[in-house]
PDB file of N, CA and C in Angstrom:
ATOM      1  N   UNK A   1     147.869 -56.952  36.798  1.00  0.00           N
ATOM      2  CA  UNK A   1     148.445 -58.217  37.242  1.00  0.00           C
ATOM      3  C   UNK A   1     149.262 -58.821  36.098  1.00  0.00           C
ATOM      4  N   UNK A   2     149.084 -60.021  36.134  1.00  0.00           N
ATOM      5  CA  UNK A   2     149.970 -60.808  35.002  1.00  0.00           C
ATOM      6  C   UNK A   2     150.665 -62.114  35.420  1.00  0.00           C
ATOM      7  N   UNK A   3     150.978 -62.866  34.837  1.00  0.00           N
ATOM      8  CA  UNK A   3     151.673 -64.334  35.397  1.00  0.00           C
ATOM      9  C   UNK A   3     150.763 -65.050  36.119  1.00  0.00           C
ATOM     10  N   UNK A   4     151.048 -66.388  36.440  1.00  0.00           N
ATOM     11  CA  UNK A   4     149.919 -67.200  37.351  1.00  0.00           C
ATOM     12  C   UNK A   4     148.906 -67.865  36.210  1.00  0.00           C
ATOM     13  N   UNK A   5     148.122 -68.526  36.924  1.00  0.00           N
ATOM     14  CA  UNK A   5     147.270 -69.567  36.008  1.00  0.00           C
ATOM     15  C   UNK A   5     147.112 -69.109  34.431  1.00  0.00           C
ATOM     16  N   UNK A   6     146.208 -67.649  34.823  1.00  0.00           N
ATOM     17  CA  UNK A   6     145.128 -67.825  33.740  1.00  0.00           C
ATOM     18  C   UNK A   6     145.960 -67.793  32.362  1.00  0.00           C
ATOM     19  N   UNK A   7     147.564 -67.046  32.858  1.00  0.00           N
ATOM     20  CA  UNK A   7     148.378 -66.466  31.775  1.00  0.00           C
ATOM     21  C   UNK A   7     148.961 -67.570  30.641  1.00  0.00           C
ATOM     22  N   UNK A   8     149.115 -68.598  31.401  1.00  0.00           N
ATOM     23  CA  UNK A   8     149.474 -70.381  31.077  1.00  0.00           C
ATOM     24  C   UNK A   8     147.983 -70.961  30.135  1.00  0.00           C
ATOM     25  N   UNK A   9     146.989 -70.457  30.259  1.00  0.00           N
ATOM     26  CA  UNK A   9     145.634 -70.971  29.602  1.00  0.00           C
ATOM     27  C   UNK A   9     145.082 -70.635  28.354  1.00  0.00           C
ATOM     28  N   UNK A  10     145.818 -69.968  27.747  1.00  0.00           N
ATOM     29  CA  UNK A  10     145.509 -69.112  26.346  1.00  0.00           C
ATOM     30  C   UNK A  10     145.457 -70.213  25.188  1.00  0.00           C
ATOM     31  N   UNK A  11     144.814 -70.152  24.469  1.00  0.00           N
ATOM     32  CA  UNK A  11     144.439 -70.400  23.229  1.00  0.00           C
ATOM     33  C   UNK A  11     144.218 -72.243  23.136  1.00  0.00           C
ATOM     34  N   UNK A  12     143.760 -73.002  24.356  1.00  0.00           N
ATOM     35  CA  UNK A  12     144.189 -74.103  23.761  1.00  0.00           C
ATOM     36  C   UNK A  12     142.313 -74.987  24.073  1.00  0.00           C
ATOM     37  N   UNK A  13     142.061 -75.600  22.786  1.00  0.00           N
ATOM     38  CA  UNK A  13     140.777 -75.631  22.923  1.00  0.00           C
ATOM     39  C   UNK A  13     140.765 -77.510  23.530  1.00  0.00           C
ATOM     40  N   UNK A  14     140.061 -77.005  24.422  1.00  0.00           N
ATOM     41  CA  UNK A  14     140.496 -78.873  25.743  1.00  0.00           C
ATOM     42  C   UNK A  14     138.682 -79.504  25.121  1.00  0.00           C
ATOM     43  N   UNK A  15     137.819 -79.022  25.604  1.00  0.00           N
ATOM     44  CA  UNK A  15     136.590 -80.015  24.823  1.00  0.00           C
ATOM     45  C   UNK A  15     136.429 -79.267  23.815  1.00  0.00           C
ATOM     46  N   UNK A  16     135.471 -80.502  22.921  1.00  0.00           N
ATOM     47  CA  UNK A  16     135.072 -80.567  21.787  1.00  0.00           C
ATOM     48  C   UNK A  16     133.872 -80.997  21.859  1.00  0.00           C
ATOM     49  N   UNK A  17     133.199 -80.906  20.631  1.00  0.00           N
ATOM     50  CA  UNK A  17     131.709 -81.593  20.216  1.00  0.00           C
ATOM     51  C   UNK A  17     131.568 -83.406  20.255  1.00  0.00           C
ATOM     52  N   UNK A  18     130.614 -84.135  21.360  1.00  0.00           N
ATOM     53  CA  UNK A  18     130.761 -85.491  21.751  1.00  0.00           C
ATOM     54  C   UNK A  18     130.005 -85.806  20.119  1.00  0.00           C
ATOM     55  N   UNK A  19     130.407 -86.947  20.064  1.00  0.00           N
ATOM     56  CA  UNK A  19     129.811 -87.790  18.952  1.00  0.00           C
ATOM     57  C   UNK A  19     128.818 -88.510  19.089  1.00  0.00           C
ATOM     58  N   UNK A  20     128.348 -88.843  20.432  1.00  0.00           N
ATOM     59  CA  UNK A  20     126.981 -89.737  21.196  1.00  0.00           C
ATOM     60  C   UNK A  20     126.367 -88.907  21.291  1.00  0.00           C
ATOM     61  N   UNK A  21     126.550 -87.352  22.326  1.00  0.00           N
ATOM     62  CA  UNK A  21     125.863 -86.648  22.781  1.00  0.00           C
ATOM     63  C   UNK A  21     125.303 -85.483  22.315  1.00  0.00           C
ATOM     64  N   UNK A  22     126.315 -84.895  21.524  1.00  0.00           N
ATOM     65  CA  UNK A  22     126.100 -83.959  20.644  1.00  0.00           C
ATOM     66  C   UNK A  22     126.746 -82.610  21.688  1.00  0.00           C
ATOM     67  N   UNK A  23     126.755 -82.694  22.610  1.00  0.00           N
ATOM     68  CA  UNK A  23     127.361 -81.866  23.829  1.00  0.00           C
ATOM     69  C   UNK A  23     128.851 -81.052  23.553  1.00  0.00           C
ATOM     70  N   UNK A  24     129.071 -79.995  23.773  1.00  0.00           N
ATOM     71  CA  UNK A  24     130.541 -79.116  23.810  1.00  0.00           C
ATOM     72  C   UNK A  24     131.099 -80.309  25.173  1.00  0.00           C
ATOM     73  N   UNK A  25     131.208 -81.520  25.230  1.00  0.00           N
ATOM     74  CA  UNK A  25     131.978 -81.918  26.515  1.00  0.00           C
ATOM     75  C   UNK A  25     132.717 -83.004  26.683  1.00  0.00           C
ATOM     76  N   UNK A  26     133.530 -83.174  25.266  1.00  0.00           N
ATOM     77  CA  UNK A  26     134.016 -84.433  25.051  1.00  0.00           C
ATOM     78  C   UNK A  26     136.042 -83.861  25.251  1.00  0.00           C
ATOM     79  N   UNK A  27     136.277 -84.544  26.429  1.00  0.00           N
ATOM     80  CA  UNK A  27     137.516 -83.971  26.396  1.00  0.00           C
ATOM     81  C   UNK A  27     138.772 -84.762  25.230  1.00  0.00           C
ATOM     82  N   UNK A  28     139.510 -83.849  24.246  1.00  0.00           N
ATOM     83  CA  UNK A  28     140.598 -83.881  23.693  1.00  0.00           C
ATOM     84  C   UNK A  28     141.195 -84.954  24.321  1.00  0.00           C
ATOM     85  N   UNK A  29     142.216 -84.445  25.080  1.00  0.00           N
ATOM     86  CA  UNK A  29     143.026 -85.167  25.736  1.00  0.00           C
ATOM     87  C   UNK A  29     142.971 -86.348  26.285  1.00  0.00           C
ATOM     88  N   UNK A  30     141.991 -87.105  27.431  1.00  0.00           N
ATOM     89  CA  UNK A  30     141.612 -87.707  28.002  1.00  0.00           C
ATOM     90  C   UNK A  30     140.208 -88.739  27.280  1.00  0.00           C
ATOM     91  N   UNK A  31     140.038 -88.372  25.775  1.00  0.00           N
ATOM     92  CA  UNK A  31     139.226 -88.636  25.357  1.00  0.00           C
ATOM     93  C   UNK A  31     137.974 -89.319  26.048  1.00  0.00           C
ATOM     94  N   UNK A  32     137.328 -88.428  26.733  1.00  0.00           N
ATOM     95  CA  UNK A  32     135.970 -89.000  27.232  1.00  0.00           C
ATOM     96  C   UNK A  32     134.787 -87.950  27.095  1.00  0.00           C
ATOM     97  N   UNK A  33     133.979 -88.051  27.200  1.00  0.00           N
ATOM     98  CA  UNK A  33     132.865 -86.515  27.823  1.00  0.00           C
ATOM     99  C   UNK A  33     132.390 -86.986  28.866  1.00  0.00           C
ATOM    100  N   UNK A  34     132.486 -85.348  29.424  1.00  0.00           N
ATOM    101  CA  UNK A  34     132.242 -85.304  30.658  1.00  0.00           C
ATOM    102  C   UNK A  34     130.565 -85.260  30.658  1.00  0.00           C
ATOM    103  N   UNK A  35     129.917 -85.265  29.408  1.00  0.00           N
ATOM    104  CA  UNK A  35     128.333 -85.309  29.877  1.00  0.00           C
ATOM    105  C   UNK A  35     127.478 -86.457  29.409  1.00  0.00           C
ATOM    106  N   UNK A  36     127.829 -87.454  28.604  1.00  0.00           N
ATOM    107  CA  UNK A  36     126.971 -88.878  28.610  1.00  0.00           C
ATOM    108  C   UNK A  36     128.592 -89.819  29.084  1.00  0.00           C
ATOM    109  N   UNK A  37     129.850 -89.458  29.140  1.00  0.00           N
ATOM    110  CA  UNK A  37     130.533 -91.066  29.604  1.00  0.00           C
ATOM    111  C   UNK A  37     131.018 -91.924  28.383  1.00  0.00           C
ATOM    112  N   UNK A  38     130.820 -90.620  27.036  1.00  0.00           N
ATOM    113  CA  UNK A  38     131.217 -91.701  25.900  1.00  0.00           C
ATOM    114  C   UNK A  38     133.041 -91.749  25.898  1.00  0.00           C
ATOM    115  N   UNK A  39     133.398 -93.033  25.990  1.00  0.00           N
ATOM    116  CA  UNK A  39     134.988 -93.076  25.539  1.00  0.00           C
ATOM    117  C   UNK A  39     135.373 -93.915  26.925  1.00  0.00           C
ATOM    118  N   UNK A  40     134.517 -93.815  27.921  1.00  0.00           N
ATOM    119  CA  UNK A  40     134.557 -94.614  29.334  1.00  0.00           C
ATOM    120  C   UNK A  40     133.792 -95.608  29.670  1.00  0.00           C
ATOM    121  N   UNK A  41     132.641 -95.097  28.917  1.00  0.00           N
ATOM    122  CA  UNK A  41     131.352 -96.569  29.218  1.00  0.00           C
ATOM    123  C   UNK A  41     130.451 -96.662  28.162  1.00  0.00           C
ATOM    124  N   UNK A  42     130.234 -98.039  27.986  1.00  0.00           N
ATOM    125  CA  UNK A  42     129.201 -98.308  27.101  1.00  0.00           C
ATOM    126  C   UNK A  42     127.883 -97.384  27.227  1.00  0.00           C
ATOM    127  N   UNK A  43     127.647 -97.684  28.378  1.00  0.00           N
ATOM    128  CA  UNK A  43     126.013 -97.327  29.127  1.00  0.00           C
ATOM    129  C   UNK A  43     126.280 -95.253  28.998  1.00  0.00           C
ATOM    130  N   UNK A  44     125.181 -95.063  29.005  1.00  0.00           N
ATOM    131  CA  UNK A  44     125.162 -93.598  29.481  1.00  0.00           C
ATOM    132  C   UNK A  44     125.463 -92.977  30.528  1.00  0.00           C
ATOM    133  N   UNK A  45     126.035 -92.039  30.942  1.00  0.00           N
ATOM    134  CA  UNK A  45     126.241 -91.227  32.213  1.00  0.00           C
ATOM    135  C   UNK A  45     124.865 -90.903  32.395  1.00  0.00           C
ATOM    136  N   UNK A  46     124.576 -90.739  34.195  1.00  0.00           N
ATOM    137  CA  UNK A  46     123.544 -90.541  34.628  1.00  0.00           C
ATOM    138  C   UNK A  46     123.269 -91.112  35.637  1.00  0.00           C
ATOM    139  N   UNK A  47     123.380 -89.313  36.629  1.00  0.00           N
ATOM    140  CA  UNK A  47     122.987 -89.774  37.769  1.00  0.00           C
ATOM    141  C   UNK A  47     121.284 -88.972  38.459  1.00  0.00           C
ATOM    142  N   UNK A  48     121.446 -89.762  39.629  1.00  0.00           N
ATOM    143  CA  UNK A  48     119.746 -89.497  39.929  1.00  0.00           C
ATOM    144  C   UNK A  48     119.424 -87.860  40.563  1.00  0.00           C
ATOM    145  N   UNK A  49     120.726 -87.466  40.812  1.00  0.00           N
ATOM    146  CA  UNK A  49     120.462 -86.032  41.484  1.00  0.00           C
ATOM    147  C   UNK A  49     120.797 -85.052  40.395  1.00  0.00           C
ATOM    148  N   UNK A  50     120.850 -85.472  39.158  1.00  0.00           N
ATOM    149  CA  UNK A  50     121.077 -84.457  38.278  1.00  0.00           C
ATOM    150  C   UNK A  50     119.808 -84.318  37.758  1.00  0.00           C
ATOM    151  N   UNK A  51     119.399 -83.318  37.196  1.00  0.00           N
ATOM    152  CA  UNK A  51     118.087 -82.614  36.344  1.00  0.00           C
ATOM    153  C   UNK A  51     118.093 -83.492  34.682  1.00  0.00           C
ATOM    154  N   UNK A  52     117.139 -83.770  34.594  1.00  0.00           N
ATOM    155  CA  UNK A  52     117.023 -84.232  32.983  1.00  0.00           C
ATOM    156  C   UNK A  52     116.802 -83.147  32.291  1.00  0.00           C
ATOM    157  N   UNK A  53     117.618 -83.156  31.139  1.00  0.00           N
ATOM    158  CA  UNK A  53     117.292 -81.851  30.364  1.00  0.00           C
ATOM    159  C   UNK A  53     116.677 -82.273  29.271  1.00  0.00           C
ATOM    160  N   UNK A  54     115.421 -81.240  28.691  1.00  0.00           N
ATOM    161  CA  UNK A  54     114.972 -81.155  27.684  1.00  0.00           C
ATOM    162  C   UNK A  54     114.326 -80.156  27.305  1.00  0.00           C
TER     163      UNK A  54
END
């Protein structure tokens, strides 16, 4: 194959390490993470149908 999405996706690193969370899920660009909500909300992300991890 060749061309199409994935070919456009090379080398560009979109999250990073959160500074609240400690998580790979703090997006670059859009500066937020997608796994506690830091850069969007004071309060923590967290919802009730997700699993608590520990």
């Amino acid at each position: 194959m060749g061309k199409g999405t994935p070919s456009r996706r090379g080398g560009k690193i979109v999250h990073i390490r959160c500074r609240r969370c400690g998580s790979h899920s703090f997006h670059r660009q859009h500066e937020v993470c997608s796994s506690c909500g830091f850069g969007d909300t004071a309060r923590r992300r967290s919802y009730s149908w997700a699993k608590l991890k520990r």
